[in-house]
N, C-alpha and C. Protein backbone atom coordinates (compact mmCIF):
# COMPACT_ATOMS: atom_id res chain seq x y z
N UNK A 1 -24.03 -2.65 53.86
CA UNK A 1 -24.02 -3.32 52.58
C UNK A 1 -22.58 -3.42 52.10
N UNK A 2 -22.33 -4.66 51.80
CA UNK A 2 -21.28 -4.64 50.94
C UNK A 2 -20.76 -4.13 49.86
N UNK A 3 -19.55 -4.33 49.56
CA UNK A 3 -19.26 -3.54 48.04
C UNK A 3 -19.84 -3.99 46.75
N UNK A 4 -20.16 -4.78 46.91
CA UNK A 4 -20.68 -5.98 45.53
C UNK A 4 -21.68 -6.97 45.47
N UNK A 5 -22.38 -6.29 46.98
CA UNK A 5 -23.81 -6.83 47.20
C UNK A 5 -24.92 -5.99 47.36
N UNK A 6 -26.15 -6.45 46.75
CA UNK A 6 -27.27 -5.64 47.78
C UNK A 6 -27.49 -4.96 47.36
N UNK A 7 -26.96 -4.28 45.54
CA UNK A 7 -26.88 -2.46 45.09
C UNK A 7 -28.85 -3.26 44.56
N UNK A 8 -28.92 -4.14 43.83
CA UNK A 8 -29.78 -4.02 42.97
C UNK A 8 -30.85 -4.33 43.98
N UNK A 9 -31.12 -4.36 44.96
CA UNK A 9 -32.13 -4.17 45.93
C UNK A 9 -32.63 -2.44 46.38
N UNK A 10 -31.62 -2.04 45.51
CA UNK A 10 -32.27 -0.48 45.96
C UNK A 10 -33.08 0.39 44.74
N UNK A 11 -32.52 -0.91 43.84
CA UNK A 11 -33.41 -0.16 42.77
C UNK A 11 -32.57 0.69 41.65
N UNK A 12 -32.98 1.67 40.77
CA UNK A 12 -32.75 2.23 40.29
C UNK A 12 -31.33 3.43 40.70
N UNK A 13 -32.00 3.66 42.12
CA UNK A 13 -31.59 4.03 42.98
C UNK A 13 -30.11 3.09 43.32
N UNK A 14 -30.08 2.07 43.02
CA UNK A 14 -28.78 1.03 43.65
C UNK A 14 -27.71 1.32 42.60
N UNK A 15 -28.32 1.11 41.40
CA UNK A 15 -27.73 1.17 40.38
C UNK A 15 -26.98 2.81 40.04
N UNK A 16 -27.35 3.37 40.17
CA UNK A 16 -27.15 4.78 40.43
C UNK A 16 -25.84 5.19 41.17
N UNK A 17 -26.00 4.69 42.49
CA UNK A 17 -24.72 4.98 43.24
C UNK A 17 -23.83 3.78 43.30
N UNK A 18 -23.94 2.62 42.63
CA UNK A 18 -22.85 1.77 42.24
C UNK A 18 -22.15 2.25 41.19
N UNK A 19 -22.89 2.62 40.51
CA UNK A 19 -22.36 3.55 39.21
C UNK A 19 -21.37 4.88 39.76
N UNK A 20 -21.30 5.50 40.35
CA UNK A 20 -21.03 6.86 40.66
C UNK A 20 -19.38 5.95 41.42
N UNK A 21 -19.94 5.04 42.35
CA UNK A 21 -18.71 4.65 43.07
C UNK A 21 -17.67 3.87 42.08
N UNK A 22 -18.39 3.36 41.33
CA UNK A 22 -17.18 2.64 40.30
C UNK A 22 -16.25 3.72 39.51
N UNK A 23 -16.88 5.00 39.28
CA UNK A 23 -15.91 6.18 39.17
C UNK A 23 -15.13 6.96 39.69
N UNK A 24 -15.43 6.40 40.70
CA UNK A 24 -14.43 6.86 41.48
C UNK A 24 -12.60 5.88 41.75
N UNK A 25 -11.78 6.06 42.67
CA UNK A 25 -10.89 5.16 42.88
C UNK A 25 -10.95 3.64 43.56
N UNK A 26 -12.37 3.85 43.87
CA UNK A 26 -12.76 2.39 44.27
C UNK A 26 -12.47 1.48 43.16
N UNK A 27 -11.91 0.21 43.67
CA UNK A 27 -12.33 -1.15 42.95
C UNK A 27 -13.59 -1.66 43.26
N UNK A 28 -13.97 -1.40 42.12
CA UNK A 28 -15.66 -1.93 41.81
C UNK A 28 -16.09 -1.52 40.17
N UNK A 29 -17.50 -2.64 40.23
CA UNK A 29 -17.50 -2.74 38.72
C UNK A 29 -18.90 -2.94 38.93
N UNK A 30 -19.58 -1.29 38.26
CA UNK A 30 -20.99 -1.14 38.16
C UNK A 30 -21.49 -2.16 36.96
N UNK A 31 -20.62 -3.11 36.15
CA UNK A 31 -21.45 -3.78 34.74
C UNK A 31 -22.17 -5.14 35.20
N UNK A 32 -21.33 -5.62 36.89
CA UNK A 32 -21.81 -6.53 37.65
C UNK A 32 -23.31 -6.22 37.63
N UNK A 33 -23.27 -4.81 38.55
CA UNK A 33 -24.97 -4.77 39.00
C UNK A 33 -25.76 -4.48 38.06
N UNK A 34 -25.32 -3.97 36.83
CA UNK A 34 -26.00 -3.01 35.91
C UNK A 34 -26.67 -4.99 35.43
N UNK A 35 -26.22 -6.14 34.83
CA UNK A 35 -26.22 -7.32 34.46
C UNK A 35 -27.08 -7.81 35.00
N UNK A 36 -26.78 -7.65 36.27
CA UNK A 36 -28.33 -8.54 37.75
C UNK A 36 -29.31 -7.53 36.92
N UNK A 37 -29.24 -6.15 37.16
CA UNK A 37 -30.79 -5.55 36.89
C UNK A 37 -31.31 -5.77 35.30
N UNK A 38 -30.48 -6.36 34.38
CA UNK A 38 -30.79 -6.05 32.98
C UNK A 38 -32.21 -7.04 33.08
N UNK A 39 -31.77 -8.69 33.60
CA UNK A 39 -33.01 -9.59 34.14
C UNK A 39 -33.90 -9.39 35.24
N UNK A 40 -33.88 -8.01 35.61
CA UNK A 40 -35.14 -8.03 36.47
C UNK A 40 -36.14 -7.13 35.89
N UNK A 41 -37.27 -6.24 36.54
CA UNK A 41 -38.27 -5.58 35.92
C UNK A 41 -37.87 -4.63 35.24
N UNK A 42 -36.95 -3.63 35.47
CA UNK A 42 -36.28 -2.48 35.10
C UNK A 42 -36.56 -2.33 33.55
N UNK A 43 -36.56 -1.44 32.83
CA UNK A 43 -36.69 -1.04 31.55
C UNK A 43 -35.01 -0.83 31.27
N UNK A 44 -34.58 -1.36 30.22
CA UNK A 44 -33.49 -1.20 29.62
C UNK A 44 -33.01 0.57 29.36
N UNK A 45 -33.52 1.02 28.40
CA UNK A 45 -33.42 3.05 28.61
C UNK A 45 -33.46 3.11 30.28
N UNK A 46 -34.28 2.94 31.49
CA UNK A 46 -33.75 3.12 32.77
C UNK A 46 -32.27 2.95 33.42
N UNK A 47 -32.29 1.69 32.93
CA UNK A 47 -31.19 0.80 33.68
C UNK A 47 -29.76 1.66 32.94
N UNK A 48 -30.03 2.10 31.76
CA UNK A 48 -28.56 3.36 30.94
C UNK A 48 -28.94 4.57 31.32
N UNK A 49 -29.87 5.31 31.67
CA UNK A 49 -29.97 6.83 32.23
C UNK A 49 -29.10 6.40 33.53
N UNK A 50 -29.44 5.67 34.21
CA UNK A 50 -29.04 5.47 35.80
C UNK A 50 -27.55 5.56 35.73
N UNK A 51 -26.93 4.10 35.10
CA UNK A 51 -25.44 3.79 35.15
C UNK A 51 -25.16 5.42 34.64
N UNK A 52 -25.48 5.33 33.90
CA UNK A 52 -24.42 6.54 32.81
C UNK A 52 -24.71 7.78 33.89
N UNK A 53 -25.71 7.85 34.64
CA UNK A 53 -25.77 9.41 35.29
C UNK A 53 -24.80 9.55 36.28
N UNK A 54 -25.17 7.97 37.33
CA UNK A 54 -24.42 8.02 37.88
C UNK A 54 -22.74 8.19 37.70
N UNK A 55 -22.51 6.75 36.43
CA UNK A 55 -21.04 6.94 36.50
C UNK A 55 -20.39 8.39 36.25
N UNK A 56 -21.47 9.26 35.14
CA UNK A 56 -20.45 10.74 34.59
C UNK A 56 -20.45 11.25 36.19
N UNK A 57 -21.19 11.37 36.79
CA UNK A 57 -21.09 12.23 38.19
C UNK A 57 -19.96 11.99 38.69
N UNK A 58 -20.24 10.51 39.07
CA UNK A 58 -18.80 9.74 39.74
C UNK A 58 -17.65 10.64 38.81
N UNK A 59 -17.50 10.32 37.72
CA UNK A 59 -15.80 10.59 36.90
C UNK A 59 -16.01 12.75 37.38
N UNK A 60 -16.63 13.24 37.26
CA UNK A 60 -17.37 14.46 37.06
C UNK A 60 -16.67 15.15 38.65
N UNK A 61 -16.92 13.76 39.86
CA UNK A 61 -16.18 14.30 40.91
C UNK A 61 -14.67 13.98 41.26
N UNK A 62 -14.13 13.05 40.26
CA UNK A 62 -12.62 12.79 40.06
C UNK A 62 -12.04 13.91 39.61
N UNK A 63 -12.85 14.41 38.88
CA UNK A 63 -12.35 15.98 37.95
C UNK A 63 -12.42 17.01 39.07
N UNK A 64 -13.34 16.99 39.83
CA UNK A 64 -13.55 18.17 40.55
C UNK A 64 -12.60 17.82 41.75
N UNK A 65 -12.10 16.94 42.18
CA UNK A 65 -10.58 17.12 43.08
C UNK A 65 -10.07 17.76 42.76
N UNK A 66 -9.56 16.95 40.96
CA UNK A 66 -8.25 17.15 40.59
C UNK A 66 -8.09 18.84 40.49
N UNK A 67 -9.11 19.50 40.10
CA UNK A 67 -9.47 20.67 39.97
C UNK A 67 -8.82 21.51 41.71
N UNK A 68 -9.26 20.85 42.48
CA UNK A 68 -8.99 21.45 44.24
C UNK A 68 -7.35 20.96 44.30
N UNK A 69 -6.96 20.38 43.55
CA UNK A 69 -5.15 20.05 44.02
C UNK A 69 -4.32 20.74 43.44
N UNK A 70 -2.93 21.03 43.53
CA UNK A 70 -1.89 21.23 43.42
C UNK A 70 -1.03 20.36 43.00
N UNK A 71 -0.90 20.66 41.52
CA UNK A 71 0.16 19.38 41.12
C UNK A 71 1.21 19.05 41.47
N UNK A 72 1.92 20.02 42.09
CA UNK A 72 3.48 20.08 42.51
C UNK A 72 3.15 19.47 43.79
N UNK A 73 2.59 19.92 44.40
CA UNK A 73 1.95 19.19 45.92
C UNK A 73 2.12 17.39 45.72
N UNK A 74 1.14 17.33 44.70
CA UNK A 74 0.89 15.76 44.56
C UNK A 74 2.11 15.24 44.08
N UNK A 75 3.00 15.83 43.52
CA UNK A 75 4.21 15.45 42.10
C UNK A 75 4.96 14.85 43.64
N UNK A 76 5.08 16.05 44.56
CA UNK A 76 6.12 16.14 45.88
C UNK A 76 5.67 14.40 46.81
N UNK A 77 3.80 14.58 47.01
CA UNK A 77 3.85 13.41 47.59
C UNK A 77 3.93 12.33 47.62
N UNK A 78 3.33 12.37 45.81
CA UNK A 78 3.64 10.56 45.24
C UNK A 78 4.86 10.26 45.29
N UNK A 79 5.64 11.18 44.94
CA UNK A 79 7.30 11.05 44.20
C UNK A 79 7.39 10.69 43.07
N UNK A 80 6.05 11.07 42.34
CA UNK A 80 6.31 11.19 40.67
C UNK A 80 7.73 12.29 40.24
N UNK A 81 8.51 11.99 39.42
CA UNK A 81 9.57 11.87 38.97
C UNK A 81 8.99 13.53 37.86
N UNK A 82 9.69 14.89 38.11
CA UNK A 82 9.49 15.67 37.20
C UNK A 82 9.16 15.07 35.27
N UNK A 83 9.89 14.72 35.21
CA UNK A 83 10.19 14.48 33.77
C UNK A 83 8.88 13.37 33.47
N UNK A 84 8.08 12.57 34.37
CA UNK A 84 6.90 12.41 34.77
C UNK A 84 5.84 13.07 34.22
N UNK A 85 5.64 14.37 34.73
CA UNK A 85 4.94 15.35 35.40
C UNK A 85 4.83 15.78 33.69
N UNK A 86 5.87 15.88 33.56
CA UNK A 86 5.47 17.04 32.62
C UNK A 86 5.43 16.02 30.75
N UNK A 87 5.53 15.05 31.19
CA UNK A 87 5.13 13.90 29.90
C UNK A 87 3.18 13.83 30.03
N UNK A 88 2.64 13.73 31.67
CA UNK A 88 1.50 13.69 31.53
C UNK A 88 1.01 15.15 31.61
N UNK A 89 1.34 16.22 31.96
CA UNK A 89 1.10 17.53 31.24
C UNK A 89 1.20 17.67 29.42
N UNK A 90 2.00 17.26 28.76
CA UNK A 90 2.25 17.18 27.84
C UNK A 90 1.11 16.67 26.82
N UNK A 91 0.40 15.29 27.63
CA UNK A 91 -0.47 14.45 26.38
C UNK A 91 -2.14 14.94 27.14
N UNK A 92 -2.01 15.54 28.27
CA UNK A 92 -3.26 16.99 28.78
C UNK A 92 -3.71 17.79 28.33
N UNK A 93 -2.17 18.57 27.46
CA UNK A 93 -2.57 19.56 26.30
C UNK A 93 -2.65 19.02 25.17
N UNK A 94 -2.13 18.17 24.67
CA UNK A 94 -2.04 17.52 23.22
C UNK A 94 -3.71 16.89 23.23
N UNK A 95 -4.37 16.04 23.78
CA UNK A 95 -5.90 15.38 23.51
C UNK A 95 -6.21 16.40 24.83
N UNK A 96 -6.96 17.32 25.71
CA UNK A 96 -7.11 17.99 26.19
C UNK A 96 -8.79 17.18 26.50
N UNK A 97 -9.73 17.81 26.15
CA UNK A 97 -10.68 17.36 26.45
C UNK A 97 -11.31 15.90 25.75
N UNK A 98 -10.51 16.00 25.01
CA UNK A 98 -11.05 14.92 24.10
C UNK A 98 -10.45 13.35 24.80
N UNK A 99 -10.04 13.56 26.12
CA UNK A 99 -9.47 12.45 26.80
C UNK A 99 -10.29 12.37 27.37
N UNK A 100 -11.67 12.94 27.68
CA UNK A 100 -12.48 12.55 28.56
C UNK A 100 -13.51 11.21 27.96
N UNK A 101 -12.99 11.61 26.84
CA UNK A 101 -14.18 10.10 26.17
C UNK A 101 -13.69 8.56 26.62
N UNK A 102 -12.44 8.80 27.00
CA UNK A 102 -11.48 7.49 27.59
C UNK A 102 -11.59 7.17 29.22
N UNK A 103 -12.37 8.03 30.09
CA UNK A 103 -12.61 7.89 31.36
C UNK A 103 -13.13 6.65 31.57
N UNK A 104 -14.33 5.93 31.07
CA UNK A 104 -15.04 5.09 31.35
C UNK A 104 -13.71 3.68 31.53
N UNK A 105 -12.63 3.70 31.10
CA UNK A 105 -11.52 2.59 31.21
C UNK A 105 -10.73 2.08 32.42
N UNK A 106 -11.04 0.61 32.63
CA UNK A 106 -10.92 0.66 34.19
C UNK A 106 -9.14 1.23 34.31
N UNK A 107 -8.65 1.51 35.53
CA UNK A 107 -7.07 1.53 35.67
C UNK A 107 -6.95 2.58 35.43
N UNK A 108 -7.19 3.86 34.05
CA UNK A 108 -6.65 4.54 33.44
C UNK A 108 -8.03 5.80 33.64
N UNK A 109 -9.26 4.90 33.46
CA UNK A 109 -9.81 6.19 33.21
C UNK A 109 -10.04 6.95 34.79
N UNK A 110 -9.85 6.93 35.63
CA UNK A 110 -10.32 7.29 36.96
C UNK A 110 -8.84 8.92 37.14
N UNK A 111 -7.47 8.30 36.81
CA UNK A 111 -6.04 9.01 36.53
C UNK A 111 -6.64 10.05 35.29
N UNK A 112 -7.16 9.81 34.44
CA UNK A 112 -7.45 10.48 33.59
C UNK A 112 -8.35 11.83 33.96
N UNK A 113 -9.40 11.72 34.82
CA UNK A 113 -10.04 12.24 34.90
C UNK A 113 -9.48 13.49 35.61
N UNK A 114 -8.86 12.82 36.96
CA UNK A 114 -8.00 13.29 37.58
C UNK A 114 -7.14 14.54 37.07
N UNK A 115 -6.60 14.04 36.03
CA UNK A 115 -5.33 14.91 35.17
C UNK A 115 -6.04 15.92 34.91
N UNK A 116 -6.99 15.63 34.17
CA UNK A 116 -8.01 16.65 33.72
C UNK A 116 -8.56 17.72 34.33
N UNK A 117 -8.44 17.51 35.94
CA UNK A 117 -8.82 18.69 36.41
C UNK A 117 -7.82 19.18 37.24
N UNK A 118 -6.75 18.88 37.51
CA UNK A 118 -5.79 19.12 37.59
C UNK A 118 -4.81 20.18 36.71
N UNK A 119 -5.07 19.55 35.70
CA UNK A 119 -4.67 20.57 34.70
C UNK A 119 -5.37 21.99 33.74
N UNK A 120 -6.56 21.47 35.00
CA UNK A 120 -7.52 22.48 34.04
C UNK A 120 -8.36 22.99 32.94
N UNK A 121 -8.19 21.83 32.42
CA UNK A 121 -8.92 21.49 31.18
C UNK A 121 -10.57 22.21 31.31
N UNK A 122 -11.10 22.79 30.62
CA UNK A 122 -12.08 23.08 30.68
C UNK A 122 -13.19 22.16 31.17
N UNK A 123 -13.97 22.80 32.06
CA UNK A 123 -14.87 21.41 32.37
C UNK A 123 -16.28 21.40 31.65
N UNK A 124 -16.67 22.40 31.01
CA UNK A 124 -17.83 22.17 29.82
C UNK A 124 -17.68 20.77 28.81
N UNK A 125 -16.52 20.87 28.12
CA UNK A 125 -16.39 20.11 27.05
C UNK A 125 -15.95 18.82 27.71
N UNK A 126 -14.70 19.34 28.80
CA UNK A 126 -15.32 17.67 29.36
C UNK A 126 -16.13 16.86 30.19
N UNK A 127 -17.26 17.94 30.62
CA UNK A 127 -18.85 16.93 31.27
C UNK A 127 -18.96 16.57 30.30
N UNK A 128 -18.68 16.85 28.68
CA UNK A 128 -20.02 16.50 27.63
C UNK A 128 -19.30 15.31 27.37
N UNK A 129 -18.15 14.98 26.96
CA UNK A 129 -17.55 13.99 26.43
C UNK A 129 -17.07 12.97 27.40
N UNK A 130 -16.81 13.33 28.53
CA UNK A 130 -17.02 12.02 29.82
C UNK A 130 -18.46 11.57 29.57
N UNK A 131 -19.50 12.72 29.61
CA UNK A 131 -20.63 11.59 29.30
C UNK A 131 -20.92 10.83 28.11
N UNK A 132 -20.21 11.55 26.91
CA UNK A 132 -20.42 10.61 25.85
C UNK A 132 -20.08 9.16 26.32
N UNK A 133 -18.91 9.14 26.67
CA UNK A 133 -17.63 7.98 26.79
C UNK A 133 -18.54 7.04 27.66
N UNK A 134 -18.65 7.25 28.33
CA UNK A 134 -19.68 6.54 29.86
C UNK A 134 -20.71 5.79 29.66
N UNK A 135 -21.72 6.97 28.11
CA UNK A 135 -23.17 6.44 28.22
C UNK A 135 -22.88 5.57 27.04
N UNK A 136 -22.00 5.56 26.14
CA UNK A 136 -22.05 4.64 25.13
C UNK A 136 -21.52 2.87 25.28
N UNK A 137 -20.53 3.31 26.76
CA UNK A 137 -19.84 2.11 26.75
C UNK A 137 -21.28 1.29 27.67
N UNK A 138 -21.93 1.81 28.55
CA UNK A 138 -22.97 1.37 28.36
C UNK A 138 -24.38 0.97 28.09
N UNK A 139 -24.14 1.81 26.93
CA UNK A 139 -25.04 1.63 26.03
C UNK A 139 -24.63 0.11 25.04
N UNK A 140 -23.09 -0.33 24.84
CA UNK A 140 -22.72 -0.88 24.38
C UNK A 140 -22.99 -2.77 24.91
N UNK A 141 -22.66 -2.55 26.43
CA UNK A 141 -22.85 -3.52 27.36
C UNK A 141 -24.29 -3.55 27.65
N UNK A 142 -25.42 -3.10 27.29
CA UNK A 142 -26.71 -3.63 27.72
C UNK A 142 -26.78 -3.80 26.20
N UNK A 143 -26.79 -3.23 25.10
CA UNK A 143 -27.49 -3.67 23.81
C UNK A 143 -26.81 -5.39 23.65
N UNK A 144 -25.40 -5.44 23.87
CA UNK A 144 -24.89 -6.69 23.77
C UNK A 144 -25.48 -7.86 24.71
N UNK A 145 -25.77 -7.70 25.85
CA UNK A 145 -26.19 -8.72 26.68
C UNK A 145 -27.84 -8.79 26.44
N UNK A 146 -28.59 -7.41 25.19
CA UNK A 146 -30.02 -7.60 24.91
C UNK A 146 -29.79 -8.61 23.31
N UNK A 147 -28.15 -8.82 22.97
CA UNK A 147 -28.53 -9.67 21.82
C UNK A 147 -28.24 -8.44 20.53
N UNK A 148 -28.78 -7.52 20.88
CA UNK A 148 -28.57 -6.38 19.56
C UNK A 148 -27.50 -6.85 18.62
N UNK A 149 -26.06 -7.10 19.33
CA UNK A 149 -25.24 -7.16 18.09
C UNK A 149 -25.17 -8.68 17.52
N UNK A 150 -25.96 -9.69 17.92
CA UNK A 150 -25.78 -10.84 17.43
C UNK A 150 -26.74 -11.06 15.90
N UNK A 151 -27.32 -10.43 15.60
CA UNK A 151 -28.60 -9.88 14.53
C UNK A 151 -27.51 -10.10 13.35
């Protein structure tokens, strides 16, 4: 199967692990498939347990790298620039967990997550608030394409 074909043939189930992979560093965009399934049988509350479970997992295992790495390691291989390093250490401790509500953002939130476990951030407070961030944005994108905010 392709990257951007074929998820919503698996169902709930498709939607699920398109979701998980779009959290990750892949380029891909679970709002594609989540859109195909909004017009098929699926129940709307389904079609947002799924994305959102999947995607927090997905961001949930960006964290849990960053958590297995060594920053100096990574600082050494990218050739991020000290003074770098310690600007995004800096805004890690300053919004700490509360950056996890910003994961769901393409480009930024996947690095984010990353940082986050990297730096250690507690990972209680941020499963809860990656999932806030995740389930609202689509919660936001199915109520809009159900019309909700045009009322």
């Amino acid at each position: 199967m392709e990257l951007g074909e074929g998820w919503q043939d698996l169902g709930l189930l498709g939607l699920f692990l398109a979701s998980f992979l779009a959290a990750t560093v892949l380029p891909f965009s679970s709002e594609a498939v989540l859109l195909a399934m909004l017009f098929g049988p699926w129940s709307p509350m389904a079609l947002w347990v799924c994305a959102s479970a999947g995607n927090w997992l997905g961001g949930m295992s960006s964290y849990g790298l960053g958590r297995l790495a060594d920053w100096e390691r990574i600082a050494k291989w990218s050739g991020t620039p000290q003074e770098r390093v310690e600007r995004i250490a800096e805004r890690v401790r300053r919004w700490g967990p509360w950056s996890a509500l910003l994961t769901w953002l393409p480009v930024i939130g996947d690095p984010i997550a990353v940082a986050l476990g990297v730096f250690r951030v507690p990972w209680v407070p941020v499963s809860l608030l990656m999932f806030v961030g995740k389930a609202v944005r689509y919660a936001i994108v199915i109520l809009s394409v159900l019309g909700f905010f045009s009322r």
